[in-house]
C-alpha atoms as a PDB file:
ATOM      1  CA  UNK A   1       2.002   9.175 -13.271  1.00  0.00           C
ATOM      2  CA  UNK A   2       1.455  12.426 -11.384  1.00  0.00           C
ATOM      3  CA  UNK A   3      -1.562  13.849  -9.442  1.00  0.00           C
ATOM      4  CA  UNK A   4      -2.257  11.007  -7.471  1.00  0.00           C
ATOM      5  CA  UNK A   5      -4.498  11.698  -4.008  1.00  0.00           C
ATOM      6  CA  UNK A   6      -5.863   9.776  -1.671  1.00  0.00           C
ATOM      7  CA  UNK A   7      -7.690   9.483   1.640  1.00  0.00           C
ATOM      8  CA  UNK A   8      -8.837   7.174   4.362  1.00  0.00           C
ATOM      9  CA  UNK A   9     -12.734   6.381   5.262  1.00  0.00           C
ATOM     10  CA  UNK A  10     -13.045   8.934   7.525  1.00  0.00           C
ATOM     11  CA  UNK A  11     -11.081  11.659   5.376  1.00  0.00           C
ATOM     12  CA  UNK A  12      -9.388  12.471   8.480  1.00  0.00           C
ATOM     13  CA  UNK A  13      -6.072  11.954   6.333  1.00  0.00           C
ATOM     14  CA  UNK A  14      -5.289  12.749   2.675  1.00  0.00           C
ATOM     15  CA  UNK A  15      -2.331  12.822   0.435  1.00  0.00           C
ATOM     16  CA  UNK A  16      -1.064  13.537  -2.636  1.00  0.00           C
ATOM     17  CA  UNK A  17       1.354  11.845  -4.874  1.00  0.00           C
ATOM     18  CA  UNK A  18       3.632  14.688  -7.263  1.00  0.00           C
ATOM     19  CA  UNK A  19       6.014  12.072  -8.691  1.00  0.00           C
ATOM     20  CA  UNK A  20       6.148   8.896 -10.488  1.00  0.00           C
ATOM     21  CA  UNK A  21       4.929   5.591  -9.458  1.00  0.00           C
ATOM     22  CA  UNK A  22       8.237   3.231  -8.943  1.00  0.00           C
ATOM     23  CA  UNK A  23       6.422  -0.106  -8.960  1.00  0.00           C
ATOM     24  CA  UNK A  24       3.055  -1.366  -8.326  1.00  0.00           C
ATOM     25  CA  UNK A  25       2.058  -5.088  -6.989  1.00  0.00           C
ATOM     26  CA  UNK A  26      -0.617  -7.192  -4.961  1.00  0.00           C
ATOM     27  CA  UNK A  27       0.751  -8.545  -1.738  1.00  0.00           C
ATOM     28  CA  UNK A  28      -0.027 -11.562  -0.312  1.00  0.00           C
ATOM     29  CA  UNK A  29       2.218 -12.205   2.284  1.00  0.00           C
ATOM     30  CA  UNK A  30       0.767 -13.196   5.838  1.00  0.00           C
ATOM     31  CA  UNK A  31       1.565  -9.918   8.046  1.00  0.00           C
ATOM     32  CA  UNK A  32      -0.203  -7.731   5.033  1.00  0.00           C
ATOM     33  CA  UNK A  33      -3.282 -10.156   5.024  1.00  0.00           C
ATOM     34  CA  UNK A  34      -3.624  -9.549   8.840  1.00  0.00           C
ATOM     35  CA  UNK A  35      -2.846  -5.739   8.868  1.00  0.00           C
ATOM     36  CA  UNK A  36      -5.977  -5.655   6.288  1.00  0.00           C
ATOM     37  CA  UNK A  37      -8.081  -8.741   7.083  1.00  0.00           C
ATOM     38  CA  UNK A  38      -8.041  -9.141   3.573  1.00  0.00           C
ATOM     39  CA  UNK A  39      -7.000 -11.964   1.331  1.00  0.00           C
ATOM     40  CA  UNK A  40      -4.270  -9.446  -0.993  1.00  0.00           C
ATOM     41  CA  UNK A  41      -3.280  -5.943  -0.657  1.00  0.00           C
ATOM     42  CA  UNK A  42      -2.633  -3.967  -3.568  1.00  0.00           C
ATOM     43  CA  UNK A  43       0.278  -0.880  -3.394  1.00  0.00           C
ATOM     44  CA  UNK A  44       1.982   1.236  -5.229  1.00  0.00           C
ATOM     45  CA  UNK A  45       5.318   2.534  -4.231  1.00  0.00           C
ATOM     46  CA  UNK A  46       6.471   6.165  -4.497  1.00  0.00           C
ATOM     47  CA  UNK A  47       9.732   8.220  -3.427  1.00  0.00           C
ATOM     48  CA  UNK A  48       8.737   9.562   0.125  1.00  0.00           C
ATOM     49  CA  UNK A  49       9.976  12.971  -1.277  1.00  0.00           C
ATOM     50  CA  UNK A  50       6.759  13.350  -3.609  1.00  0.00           C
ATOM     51  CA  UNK A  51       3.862  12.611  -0.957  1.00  0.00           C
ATOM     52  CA  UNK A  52       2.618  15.464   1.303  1.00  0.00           C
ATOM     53  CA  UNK A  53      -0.254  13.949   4.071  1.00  0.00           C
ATOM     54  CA  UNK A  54      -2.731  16.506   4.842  1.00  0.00           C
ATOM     55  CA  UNK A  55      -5.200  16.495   8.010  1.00  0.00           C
ATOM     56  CA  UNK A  56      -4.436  14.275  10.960  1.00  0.00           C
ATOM     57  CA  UNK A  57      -0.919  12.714  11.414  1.00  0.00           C
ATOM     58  CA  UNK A  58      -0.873   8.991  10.551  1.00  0.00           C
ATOM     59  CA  UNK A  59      -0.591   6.869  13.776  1.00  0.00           C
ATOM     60  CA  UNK A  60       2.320   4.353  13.017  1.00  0.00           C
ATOM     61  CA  UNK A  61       2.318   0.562  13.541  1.00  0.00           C
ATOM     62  CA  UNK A  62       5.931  -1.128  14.176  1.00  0.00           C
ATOM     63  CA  UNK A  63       4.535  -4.835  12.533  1.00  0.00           C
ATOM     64  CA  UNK A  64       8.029  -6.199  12.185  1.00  0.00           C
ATOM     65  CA  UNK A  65      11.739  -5.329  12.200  1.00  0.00           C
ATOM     66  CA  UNK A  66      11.821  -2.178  10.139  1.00  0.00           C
ATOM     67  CA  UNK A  67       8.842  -1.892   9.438  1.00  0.00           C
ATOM     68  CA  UNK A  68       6.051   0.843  10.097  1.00  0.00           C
ATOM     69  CA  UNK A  69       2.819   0.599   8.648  1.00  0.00           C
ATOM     70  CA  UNK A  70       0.824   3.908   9.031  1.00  0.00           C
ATOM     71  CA  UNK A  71      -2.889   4.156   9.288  1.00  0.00           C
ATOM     72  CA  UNK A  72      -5.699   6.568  10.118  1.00  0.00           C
ATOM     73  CA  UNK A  73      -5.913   7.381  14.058  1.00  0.00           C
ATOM     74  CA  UNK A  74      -9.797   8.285  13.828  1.00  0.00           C
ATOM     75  CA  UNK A  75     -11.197   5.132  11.258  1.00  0.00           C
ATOM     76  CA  UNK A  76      -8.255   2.921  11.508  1.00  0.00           C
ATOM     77  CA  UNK A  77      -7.813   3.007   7.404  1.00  0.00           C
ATOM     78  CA  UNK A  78      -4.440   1.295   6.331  1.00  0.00           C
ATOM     79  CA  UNK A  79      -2.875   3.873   4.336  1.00  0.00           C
ATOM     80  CA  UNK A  80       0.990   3.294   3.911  1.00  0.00           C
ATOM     81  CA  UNK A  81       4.018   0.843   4.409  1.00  0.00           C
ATOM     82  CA  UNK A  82       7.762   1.520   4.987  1.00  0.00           C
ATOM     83  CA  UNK A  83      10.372  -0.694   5.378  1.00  0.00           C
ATOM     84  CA  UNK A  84      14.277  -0.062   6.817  1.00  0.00           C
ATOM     85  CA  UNK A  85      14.847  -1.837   3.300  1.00  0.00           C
ATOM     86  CA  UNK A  86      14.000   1.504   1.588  1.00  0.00           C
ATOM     87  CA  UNK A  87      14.277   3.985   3.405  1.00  0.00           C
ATOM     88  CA  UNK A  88      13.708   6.769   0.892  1.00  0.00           C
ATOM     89  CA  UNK A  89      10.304   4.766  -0.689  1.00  0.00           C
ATOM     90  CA  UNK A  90       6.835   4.493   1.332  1.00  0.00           C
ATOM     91  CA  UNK A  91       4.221   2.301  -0.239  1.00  0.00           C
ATOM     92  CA  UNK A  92       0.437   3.401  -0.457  1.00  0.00           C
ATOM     93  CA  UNK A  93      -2.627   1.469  -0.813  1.00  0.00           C
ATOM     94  CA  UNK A  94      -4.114   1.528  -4.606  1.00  0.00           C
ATOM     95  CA  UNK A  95      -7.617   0.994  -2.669  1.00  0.00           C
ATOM     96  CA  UNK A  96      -6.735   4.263  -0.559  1.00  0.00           C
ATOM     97  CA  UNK A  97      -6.716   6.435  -4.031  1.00  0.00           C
ATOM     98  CA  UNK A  98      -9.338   8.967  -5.203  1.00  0.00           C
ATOM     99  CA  UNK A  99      -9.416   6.948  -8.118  1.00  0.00           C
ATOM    100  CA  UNK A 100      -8.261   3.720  -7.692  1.00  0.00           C
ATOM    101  CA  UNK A 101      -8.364   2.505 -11.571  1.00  0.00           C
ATOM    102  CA  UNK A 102      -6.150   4.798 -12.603  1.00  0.00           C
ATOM    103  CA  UNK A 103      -3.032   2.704 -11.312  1.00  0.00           C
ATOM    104  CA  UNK A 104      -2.133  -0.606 -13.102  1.00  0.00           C
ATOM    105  CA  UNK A 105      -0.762  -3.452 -10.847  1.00  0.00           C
ATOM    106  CA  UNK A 106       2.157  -5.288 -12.493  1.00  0.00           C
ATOM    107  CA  UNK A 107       3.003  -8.079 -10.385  1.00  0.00           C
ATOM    108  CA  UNK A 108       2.161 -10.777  -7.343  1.00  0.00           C
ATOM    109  CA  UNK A 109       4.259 -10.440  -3.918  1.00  0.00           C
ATOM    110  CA  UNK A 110       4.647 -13.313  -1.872  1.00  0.00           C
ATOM    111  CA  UNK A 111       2.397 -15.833  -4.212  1.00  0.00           C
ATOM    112  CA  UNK A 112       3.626 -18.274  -1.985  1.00  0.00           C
ATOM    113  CA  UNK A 113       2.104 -17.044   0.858  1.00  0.00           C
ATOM    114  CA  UNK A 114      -1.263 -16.700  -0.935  1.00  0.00           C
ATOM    115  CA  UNK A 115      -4.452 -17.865   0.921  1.00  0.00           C
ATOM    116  CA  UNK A 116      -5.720 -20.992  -0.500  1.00  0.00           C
ATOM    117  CA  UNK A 117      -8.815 -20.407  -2.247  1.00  0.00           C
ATOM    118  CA  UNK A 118      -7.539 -17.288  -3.775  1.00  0.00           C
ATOM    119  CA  UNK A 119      -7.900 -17.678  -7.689  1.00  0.00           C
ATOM    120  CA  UNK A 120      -6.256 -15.667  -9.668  1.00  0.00           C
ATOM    121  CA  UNK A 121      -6.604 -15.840 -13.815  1.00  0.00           C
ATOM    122  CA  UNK A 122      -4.255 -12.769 -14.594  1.00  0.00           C
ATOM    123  CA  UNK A 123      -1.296 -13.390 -16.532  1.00  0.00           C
ATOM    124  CA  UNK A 124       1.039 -11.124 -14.506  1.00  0.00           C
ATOM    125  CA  UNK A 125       4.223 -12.068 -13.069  1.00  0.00           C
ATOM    126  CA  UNK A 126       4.030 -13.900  -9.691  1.00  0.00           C
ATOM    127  CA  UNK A 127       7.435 -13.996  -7.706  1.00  0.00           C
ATOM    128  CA  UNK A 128       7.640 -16.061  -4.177  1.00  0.00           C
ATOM    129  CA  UNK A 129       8.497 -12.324  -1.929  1.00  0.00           C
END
């Protein structure tokens, strides 16, 4: 899908997405419920190549080993996640979108990790990390 843009709550920061979407999934693993104080986070993962970020810089977060999750300085908006893993990828938030419903999540992250009274009826594939 092409055209994607986004912004944070402030819309101190925006981007746009020019290439396709190489996967698409809602994490629940324990360091993304914390860096959102939310019970699942929902990305979709492009090649770093195809996002320009307009406005402010995003203000990086080392949250583990390798990892840099990048947010709004001004709001504090959660807007991306990279990881030493793949290096030429960056993840962005489906909630961060202009329109958010025009990405389709495919799959569960880290199901094992998922808070307890989360229910989830979907039928989609749900893999332990």
């Amino acid at each position: 899908m092409n055209g994607l843009s986004g912004r944070c709550l402030c819309r101190s920061v925006r981007f746009s997405v020019k290439g396709p979407i190489i996967r698409t999934g809602h994490c629940h693993c324990k360091s993304c419920r914390r860096a959102t104080s939310s019970p699942v986070t929902s990305f979709f993962c492009v090649a770093k190549a195809d996002v320009a970020f307009e406005g402010e810089a995003l203000r990086h977060y080392a949250s583990s080993p390798g990892v840099s999750r990048g947010f709004c300085g001004n709001c504090g908006s959660p807007l991306s996640y990279e990881t030493a893993e793949r290096p030429a990828e960056i993840d962005l938030y489906v909630a961060s979108l202009d329109n958010a419903t025009s990405v389709s999540v495919t799959q569960h992250w880290y199901w094992n990790e998922r808070v307890a009274w989360f229910s989830c009826d979907d039928d989609l594939p749900k893999h332990e990390n």
